[in-house]
Protein backbone atom coordinates (compact mmCIF):
# COMPACT_ATOMS: atom_id res chain seq x y z
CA UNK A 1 19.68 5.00 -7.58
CA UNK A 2 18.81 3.93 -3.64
CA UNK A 3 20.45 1.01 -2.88
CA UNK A 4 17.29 -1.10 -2.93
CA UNK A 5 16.79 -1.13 -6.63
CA UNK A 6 20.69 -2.00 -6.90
CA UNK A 7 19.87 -5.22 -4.33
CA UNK A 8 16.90 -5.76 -6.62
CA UNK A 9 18.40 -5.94 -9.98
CA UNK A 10 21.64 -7.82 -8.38
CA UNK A 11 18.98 -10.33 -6.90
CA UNK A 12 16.99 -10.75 -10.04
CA UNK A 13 20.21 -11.79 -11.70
CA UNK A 14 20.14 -8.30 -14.28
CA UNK A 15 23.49 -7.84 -15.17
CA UNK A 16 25.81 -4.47 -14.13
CA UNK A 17 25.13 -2.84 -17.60
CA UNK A 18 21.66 -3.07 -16.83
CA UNK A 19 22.27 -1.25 -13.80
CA UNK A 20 24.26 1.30 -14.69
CA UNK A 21 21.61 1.59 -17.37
CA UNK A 22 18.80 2.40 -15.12
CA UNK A 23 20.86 4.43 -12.63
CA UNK A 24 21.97 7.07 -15.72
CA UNK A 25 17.97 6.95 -16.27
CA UNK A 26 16.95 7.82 -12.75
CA UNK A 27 19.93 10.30 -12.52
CA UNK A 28 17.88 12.25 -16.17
CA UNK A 29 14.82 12.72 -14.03
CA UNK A 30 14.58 16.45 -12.81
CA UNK A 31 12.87 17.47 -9.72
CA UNK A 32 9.33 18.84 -11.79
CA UNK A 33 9.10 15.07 -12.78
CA UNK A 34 9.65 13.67 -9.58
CA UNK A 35 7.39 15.76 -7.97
CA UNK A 36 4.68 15.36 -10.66
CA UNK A 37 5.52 11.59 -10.25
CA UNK A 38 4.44 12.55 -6.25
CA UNK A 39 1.44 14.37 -7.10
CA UNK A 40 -0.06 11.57 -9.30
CA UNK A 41 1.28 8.85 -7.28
CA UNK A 42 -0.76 10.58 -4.19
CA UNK A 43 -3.68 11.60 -6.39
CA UNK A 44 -3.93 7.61 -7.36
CA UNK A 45 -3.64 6.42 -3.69
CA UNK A 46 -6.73 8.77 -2.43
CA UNK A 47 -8.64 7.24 -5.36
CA UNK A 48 -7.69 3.72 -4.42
CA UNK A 49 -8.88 4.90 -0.55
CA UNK A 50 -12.06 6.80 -1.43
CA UNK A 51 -13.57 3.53 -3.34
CA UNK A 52 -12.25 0.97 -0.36
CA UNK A 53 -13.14 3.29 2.75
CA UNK A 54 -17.11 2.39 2.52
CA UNK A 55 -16.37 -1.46 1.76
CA UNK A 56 -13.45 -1.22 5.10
CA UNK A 57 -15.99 0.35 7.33
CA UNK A 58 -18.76 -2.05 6.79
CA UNK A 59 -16.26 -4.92 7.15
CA UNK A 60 -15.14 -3.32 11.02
CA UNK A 61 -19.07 -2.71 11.89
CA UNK A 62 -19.18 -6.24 10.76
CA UNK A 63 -16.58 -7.05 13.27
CA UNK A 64 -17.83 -5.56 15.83
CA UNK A 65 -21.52 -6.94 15.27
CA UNK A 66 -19.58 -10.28 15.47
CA UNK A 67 -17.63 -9.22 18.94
CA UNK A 68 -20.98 -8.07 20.55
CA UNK A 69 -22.39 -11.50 21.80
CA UNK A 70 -26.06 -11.54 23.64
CA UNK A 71 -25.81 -11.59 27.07
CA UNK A 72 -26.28 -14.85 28.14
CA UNK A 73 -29.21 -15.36 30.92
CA UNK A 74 -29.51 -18.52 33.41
CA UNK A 75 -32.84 -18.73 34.66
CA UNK A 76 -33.09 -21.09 37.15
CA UNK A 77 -36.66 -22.58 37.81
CA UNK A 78 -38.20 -22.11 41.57
């Protein structure tokens, strides 16, 4: 177990047992899991990116439709 889930528990007030509890878990998971953990931990995020990409990129053009100001003319009479 890394040592931020240790700082977690400790600062979530879980007692040592608790700990120790979830370290012996973490220490049972074999390398297939982890790595099928990986694969559907990345397969999740490209879903989450594919369905937000379209609504991001209309929010920039948005942004830059906003940064584009008309070019302000001063016509001064004869």
């Amino acid at each position: 177990m890394d040592n931020f889930m240790r700082k977690f528990l400790k600062h979530r007030k879980f007692s040592n047992d608790i700990a120790k509890a979830v370290e012996e878990k973490t220490l049972k998971t074999t390398a297939e899991q982890e790595m099928e953990h990986r694969l559907l931990a990345e397969a999740m995020t490209k879903g989450v990116i594919n369905e937000m990409m379209p609504t991001f990129r209309k929010m920039l053009e948005n942004q830059q439709k906003a940064k584009e100001k008309p070019v302000k003319k001063i016509i001064i009479p004869d």
